[in-house]
PDB file of N, CA and C in Angstrom:
ATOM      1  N   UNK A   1      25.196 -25.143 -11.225  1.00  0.00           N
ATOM      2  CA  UNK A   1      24.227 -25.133 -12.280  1.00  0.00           C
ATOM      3  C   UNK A   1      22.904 -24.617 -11.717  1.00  0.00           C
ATOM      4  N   UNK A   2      22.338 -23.560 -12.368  1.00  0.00           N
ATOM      5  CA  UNK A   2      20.868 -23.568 -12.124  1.00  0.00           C
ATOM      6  C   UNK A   2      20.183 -23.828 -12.094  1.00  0.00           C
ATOM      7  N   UNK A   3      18.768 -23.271 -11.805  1.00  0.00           N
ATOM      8  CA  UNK A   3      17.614 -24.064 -11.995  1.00  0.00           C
ATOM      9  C   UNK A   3      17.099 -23.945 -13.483  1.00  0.00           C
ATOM     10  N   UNK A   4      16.295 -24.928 -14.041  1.00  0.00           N
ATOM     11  CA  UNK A   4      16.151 -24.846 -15.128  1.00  0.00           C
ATOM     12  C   UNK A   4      14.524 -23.672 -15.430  1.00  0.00           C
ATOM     13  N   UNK A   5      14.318 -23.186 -14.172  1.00  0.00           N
ATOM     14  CA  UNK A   5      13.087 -22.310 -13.924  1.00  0.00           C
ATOM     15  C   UNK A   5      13.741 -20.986 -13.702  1.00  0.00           C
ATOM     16  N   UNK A   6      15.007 -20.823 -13.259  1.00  0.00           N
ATOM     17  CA  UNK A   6      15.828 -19.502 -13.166  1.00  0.00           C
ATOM     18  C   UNK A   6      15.763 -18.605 -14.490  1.00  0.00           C
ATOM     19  N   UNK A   7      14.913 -17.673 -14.314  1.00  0.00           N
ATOM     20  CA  UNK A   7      15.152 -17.001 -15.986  1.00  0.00           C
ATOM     21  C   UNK A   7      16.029 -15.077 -15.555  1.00  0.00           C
ATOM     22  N   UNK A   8      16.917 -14.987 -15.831  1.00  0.00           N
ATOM     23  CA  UNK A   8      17.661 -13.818 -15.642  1.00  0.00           C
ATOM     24  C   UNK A   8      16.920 -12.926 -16.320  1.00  0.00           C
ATOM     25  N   UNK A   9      16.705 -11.453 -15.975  1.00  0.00           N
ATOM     26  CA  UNK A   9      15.988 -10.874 -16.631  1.00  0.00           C
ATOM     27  C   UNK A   9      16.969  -9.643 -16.762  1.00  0.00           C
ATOM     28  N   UNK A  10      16.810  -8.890 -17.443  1.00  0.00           N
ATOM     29  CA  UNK A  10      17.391  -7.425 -18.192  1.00  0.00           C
ATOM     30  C   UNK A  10      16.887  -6.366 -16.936  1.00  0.00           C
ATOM     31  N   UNK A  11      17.707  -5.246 -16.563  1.00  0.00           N
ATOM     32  CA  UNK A  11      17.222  -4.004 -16.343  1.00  0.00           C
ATOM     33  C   UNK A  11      16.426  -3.529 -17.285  1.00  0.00           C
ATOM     34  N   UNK A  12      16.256  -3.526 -18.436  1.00  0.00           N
ATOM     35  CA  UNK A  12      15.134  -3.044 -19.167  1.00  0.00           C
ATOM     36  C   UNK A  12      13.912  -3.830 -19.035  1.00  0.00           C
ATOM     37  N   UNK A  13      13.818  -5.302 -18.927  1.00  0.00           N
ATOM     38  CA  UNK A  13      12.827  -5.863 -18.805  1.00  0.00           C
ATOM     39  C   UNK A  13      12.119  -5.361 -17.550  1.00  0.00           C
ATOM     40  N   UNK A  14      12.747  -5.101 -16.371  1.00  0.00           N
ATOM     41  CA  UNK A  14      12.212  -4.962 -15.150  1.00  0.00           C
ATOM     42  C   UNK A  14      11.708  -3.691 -14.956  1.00  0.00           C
ATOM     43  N   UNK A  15      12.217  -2.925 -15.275  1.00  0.00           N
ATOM     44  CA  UNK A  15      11.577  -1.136 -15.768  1.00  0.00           C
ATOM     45  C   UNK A  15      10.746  -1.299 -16.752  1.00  0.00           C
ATOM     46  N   UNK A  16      10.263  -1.917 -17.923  1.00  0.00           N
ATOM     47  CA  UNK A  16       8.976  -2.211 -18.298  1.00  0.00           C
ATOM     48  C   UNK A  16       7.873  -2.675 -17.422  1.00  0.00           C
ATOM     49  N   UNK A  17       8.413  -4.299 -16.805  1.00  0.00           N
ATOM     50  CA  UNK A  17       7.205  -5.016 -15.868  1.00  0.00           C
ATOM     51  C   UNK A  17       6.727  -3.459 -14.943  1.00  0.00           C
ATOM     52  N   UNK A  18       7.841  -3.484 -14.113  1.00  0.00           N
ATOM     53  CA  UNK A  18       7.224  -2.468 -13.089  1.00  0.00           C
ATOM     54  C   UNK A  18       6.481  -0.884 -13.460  1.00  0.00           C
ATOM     55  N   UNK A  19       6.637  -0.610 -15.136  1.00  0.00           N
ATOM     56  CA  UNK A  19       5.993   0.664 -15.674  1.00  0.00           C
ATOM     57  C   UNK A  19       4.644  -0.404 -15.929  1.00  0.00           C
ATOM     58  N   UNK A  20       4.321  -0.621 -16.225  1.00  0.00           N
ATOM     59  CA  UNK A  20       3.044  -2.021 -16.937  1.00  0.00           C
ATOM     60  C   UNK A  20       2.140  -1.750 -15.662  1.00  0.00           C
ATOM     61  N   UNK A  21       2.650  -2.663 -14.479  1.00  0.00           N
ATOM     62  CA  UNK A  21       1.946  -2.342 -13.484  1.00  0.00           C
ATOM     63  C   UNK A  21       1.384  -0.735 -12.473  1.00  0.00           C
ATOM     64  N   UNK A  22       2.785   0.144 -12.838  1.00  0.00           N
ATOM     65  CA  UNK A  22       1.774   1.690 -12.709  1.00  0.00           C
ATOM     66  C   UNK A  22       1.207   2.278 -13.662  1.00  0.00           C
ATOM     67  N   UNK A  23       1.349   1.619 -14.903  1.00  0.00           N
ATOM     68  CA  UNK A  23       0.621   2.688 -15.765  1.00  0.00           C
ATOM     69  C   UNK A  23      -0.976   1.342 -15.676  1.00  0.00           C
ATOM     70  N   UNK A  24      -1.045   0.465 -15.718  1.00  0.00           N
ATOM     71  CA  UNK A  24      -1.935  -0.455 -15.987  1.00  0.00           C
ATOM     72  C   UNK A  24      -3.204  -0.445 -14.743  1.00  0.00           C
ATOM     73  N   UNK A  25      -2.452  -0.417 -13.795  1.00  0.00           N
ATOM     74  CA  UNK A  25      -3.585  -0.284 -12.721  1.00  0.00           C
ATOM     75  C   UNK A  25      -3.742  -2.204 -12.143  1.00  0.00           C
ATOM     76  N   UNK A  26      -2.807  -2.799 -12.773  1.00  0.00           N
ATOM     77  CA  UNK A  26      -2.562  -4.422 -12.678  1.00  0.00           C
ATOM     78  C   UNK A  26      -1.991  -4.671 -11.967  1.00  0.00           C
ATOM     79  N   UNK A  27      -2.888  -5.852 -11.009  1.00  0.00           N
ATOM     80  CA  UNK A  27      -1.703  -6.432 -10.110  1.00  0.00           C
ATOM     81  C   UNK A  27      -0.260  -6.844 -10.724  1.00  0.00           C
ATOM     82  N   UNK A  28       0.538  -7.059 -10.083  1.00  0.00           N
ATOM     83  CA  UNK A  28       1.924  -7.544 -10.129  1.00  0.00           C
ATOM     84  C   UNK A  28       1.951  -8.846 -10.444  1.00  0.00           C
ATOM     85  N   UNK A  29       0.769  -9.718 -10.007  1.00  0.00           N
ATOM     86  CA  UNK A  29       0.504 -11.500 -10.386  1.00  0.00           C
ATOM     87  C   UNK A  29       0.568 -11.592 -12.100  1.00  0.00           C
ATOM     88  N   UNK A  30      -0.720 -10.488 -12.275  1.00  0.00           N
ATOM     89  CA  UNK A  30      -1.349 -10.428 -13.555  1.00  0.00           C
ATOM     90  C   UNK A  30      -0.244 -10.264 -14.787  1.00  0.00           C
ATOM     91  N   UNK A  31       0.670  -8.479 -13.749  1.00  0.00           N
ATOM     92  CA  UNK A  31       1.797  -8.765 -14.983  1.00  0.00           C
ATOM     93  C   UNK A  31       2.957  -9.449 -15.142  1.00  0.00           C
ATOM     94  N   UNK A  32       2.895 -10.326 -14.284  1.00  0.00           N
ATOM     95  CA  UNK A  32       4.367 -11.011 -14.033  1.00  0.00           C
ATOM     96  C   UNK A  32       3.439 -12.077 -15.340  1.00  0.00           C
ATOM     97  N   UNK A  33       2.383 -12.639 -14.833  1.00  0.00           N
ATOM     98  CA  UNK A  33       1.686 -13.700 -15.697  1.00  0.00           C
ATOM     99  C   UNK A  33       2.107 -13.727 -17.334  1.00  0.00           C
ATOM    100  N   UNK A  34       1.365 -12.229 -17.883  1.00  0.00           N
ATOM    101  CA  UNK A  34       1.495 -11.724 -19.322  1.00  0.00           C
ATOM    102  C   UNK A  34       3.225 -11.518 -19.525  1.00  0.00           C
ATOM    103  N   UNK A  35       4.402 -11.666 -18.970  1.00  0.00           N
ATOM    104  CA  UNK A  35       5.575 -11.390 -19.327  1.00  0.00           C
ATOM    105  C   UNK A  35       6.162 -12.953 -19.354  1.00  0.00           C
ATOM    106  N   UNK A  36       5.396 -13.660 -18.754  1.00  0.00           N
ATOM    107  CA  UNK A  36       5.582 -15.184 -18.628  1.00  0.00           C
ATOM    108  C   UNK A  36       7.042 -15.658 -17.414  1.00  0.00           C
ATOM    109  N   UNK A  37       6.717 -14.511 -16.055  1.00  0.00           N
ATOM    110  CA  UNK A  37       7.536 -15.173 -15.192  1.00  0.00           C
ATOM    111  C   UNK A  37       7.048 -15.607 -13.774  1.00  0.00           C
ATOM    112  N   UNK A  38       7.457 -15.681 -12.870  1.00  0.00           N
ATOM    113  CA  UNK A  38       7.129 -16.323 -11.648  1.00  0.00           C
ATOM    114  C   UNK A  38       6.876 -14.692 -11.385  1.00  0.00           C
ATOM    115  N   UNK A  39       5.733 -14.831 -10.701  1.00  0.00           N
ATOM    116  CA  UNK A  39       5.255 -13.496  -9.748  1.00  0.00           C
ATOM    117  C   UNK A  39       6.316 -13.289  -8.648  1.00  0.00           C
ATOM    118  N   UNK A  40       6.727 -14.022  -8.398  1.00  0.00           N
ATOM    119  CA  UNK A  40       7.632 -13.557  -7.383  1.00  0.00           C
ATOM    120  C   UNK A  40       9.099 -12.847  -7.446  1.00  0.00           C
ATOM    121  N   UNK A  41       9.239 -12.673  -8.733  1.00  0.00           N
ATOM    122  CA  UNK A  41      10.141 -11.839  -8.973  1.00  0.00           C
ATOM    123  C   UNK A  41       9.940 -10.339  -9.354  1.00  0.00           C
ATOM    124  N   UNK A  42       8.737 -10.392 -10.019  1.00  0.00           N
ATOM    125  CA  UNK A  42       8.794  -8.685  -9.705  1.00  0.00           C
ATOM    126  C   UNK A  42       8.037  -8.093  -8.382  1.00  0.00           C
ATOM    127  N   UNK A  43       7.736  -8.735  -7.486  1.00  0.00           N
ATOM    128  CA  UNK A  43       7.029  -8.498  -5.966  1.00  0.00           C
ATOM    129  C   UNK A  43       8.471  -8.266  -5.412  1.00  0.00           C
ATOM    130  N   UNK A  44       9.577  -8.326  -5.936  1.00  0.00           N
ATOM    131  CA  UNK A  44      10.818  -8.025  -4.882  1.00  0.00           C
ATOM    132  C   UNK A  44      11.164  -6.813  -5.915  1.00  0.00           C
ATOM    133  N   UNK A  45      10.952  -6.541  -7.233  1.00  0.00           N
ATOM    134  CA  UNK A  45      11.535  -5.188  -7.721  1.00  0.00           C
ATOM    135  C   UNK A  45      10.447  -3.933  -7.330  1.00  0.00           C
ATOM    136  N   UNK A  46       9.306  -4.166  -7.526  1.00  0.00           N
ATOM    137  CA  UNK A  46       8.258  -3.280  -7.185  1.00  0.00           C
ATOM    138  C   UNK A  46       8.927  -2.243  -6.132  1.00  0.00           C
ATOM    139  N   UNK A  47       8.841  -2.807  -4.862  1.00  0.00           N
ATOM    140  CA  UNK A  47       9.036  -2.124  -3.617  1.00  0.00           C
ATOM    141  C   UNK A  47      10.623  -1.782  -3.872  1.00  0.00           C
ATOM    142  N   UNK A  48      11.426  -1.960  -4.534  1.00  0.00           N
ATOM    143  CA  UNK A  48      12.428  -1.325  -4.828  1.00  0.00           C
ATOM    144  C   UNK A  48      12.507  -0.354  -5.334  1.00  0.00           C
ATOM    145  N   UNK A  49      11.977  -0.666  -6.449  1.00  0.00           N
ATOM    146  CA  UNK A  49      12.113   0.435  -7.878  1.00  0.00           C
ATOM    147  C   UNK A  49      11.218   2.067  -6.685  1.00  0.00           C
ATOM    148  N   UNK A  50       9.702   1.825  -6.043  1.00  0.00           N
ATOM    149  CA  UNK A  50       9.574   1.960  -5.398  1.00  0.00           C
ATOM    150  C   UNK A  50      10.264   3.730  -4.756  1.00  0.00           C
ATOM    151  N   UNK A  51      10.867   2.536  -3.778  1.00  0.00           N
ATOM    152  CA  UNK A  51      11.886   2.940  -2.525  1.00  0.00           C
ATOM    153  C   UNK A  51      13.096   3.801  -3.527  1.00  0.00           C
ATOM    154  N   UNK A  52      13.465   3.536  -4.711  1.00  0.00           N
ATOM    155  CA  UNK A  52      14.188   4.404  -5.014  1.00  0.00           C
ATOM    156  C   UNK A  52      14.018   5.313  -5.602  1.00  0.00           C
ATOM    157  N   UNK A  53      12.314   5.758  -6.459  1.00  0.00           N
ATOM    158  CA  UNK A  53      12.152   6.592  -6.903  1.00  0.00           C
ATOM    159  C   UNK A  53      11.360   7.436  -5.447  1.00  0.00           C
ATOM    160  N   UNK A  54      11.338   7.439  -4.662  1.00  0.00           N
ATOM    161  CA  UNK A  54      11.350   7.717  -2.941  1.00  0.00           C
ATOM    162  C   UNK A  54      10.014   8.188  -2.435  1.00  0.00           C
ATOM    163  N   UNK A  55       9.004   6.904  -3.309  1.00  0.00           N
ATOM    164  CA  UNK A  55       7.448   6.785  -3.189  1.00  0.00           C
ATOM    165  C   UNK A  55       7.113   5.881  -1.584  1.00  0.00           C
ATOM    166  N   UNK A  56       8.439   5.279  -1.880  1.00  0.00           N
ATOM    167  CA  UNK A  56       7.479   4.190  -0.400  1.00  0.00           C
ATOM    168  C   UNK A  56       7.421   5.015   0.987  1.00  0.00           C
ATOM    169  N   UNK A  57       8.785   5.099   1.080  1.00  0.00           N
ATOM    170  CA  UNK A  57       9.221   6.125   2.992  1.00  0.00           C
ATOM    171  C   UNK A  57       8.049   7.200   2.394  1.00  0.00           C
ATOM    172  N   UNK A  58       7.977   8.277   1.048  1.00  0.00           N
ATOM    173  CA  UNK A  58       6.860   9.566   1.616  1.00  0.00           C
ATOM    174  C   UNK A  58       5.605   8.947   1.820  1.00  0.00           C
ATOM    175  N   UNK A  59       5.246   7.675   0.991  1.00  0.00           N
ATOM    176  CA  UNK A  59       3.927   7.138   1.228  1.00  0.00           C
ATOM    177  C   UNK A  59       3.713   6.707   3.174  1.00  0.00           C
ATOM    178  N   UNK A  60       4.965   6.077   3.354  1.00  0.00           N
ATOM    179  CA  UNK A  60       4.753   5.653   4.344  1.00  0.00           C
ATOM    180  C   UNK A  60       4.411   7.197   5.702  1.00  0.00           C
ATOM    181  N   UNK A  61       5.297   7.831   5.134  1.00  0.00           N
ATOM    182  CA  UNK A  61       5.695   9.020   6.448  1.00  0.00           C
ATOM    183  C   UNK A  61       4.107   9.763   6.052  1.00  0.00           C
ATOM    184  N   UNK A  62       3.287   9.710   4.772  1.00  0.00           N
ATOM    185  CA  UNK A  62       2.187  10.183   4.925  1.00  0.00           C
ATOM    186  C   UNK A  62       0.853   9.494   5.494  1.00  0.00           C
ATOM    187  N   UNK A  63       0.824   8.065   5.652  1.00  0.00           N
ATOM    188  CA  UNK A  63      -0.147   7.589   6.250  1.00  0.00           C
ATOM    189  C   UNK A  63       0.042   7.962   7.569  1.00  0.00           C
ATOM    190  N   UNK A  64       1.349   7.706   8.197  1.00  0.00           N
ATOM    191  CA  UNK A  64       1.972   7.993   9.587  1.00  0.00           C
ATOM    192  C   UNK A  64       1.323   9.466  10.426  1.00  0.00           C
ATOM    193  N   UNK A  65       1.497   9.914   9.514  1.00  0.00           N
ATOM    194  CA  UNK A  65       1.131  11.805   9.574  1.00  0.00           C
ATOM    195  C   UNK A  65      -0.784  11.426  10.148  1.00  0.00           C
ATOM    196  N   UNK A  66      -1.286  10.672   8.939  1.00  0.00           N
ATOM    197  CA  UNK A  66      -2.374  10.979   9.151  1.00  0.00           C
ATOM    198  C   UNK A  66      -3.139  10.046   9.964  1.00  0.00           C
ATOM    199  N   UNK A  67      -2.190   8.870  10.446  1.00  0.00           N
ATOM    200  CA  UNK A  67      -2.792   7.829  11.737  1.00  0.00           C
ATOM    201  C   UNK A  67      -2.819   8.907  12.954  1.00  0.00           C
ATOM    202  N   UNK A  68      -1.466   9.351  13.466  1.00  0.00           N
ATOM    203  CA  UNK A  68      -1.281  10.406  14.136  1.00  0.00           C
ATOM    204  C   UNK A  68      -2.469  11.662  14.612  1.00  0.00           C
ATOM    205  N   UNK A  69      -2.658  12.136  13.547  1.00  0.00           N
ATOM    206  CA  UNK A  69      -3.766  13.242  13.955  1.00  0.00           C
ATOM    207  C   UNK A  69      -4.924  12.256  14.020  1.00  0.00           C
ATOM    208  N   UNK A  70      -5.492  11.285  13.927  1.00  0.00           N
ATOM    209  CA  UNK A  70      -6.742  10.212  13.810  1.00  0.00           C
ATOM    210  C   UNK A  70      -6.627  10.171  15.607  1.00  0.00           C
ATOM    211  N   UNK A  71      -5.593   9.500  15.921  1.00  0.00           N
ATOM    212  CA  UNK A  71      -5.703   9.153  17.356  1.00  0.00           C
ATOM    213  C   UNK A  71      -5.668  10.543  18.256  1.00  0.00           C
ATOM    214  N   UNK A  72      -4.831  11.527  17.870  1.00  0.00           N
ATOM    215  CA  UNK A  72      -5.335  12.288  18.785  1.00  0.00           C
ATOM    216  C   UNK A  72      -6.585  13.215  18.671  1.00  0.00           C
ATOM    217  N   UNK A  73      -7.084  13.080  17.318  1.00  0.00           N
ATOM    218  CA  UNK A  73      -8.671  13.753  17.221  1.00  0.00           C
ATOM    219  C   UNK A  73      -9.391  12.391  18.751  1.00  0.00           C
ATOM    220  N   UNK A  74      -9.108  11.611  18.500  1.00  0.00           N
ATOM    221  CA  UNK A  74      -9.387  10.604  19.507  1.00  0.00           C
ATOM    222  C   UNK A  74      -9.335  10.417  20.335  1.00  0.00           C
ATOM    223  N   UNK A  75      -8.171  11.031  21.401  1.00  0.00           N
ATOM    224  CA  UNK A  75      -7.771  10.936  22.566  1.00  0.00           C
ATOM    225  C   UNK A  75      -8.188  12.270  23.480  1.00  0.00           C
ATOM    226  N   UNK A  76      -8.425  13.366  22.681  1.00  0.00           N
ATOM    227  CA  UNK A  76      -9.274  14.552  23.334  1.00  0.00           C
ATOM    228  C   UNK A  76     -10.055  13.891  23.954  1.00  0.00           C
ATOM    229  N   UNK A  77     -11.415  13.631  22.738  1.00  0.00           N
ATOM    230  CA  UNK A  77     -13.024  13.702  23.454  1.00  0.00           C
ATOM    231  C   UNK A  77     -12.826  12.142  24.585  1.00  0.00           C
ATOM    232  N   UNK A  78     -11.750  11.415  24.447  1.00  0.00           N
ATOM    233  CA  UNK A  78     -11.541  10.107  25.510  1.00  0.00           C
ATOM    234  C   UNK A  78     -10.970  10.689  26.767  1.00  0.00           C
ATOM    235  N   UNK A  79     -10.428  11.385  26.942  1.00  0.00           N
ATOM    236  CA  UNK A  79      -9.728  11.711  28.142  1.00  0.00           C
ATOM    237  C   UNK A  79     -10.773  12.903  28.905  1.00  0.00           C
ATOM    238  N   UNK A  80     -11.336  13.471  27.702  1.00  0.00           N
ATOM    239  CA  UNK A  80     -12.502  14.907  28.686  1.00  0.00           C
ATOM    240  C   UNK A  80     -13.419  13.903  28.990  1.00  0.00           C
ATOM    241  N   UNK A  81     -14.086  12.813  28.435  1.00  0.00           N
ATOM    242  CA  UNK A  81     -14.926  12.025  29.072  1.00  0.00           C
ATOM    243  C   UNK A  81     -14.797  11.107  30.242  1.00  0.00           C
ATOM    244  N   UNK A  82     -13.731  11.282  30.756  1.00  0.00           N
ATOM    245  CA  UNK A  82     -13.003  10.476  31.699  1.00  0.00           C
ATOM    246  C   UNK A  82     -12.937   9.268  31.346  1.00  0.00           C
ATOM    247  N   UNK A  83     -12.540   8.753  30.506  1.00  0.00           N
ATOM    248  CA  UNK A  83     -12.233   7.815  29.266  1.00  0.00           C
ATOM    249  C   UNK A  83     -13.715   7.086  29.148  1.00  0.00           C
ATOM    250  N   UNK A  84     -14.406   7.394  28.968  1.00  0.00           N
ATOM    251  CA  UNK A  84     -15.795   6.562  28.486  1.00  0.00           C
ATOM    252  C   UNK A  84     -15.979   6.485  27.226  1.00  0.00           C
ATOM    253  N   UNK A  85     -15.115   7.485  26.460  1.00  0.00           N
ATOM    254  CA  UNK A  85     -15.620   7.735  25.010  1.00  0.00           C
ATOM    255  C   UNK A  85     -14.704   6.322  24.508  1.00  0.00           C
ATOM    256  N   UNK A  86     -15.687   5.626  24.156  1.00  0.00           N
ATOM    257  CA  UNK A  86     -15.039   4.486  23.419  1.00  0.00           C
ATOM    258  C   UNK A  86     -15.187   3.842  22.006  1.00  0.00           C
ATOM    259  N   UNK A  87     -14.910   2.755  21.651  1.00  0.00           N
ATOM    260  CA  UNK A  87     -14.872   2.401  19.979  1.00  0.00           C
ATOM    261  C   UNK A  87     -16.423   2.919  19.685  1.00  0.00           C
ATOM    262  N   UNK A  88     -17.683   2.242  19.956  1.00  0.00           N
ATOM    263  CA  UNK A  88     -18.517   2.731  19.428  1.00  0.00           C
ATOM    264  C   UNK A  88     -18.982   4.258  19.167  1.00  0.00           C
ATOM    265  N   UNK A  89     -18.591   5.234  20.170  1.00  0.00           N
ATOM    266  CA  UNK A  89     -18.870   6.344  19.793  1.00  0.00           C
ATOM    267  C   UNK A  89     -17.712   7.047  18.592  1.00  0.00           C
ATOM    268  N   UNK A  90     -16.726   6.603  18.863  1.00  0.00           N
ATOM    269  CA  UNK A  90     -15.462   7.059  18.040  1.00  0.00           C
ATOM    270  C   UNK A  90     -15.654   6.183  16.169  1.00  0.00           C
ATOM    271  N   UNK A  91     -16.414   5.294  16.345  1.00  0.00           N
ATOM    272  CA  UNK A  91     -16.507   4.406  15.292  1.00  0.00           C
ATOM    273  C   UNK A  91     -17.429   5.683  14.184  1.00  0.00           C
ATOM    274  N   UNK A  92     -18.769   5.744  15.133  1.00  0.00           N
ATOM    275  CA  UNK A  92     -19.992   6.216  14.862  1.00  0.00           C
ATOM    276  C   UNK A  92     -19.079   8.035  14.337  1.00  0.00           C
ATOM    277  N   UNK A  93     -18.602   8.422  15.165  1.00  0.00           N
ATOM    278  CA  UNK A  93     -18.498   9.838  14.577  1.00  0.00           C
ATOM    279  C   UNK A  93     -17.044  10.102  13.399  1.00  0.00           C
ATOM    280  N   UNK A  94     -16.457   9.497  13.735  1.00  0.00           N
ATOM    281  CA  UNK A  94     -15.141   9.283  12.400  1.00  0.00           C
ATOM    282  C   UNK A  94     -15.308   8.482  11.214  1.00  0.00           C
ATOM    283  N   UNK A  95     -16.889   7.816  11.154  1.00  0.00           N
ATOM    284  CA  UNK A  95     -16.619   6.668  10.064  1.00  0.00           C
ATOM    285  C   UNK A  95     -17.059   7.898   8.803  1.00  0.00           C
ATOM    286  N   UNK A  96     -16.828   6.608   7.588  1.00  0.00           N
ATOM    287  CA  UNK A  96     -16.951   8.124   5.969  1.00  0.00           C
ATOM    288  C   UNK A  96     -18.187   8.356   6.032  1.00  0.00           C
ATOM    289  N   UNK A  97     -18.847   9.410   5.599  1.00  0.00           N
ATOM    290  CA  UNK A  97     -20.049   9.647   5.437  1.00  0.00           C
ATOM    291  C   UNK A  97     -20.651   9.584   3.511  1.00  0.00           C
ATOM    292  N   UNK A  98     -21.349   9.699   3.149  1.00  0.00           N
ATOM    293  CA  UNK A  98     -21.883   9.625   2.095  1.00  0.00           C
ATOM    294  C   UNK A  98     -21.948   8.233   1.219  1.00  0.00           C
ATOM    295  N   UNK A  99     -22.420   8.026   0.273  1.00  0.00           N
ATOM    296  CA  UNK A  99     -22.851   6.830  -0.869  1.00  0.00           C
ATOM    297  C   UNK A  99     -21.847   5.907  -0.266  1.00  0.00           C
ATOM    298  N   UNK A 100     -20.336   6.224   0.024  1.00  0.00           N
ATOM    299  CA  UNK A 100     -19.368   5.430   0.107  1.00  0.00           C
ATOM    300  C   UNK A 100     -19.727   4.321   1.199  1.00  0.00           C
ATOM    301  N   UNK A 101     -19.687   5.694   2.140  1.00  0.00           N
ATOM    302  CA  UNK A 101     -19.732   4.956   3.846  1.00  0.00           C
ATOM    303  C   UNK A 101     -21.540   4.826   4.061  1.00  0.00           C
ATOM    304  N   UNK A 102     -21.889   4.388   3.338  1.00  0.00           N
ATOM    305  CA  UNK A 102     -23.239   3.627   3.464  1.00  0.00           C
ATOM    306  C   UNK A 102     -23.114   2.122   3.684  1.00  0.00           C
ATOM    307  N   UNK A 103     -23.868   1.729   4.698  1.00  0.00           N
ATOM    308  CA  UNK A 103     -23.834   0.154   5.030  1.00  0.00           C
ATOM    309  C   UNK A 103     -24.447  -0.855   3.576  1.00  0.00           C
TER     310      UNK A 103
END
């Protein structure tokens, strides 16, 4: 017997929640809230639905790409300095510039 909190949900229900939250710009709490289920069930379809429309691995393989060139823009001016170039200078010349990256 189940739990009396177990609520089975539809493939259609779950391809709504998870359209709600990309078209909405809403956390996953918010719309699990308004559908009236435990957040913790669509926090396990998300990264699925996700992974199969094959957003997560390119998302992932694109941050990867661009950590990559970060450290070695980094590891030049550290190694010609005979490693002196350290966080503060690397902080100071890579951080964002404009309105954004204002303190």
């Amino acid at each position: 017997m189940g739990s009396k909190y177990t609520k089975r949900c539809t493939e259609e229900f779950r391809r709504d929640a998870i359209a709600l939250v990309d078209s909405s710009g809403r956390t996953v709490a918010a719309v699990a809230r308004e559908f009236g289920i435990s957040s913790e069930s669509p926090r396990g379809w998300y990264p699925r639905a996700k992974a199969d429309r094959g957003e997560g691995e390119a998302a992932r393989r694109a941050r990867q790409a661009a950590d990559d060139a970060l450290a070695h823009e980094i590891t030049l001016p550290h190694l010609a300095s005979r490693k002196t170039y350290g966080v503060p200078s690397a902080h100071a010349e890579h951080a964002p510039t404009g309105p954004a990256g204002e303190p």
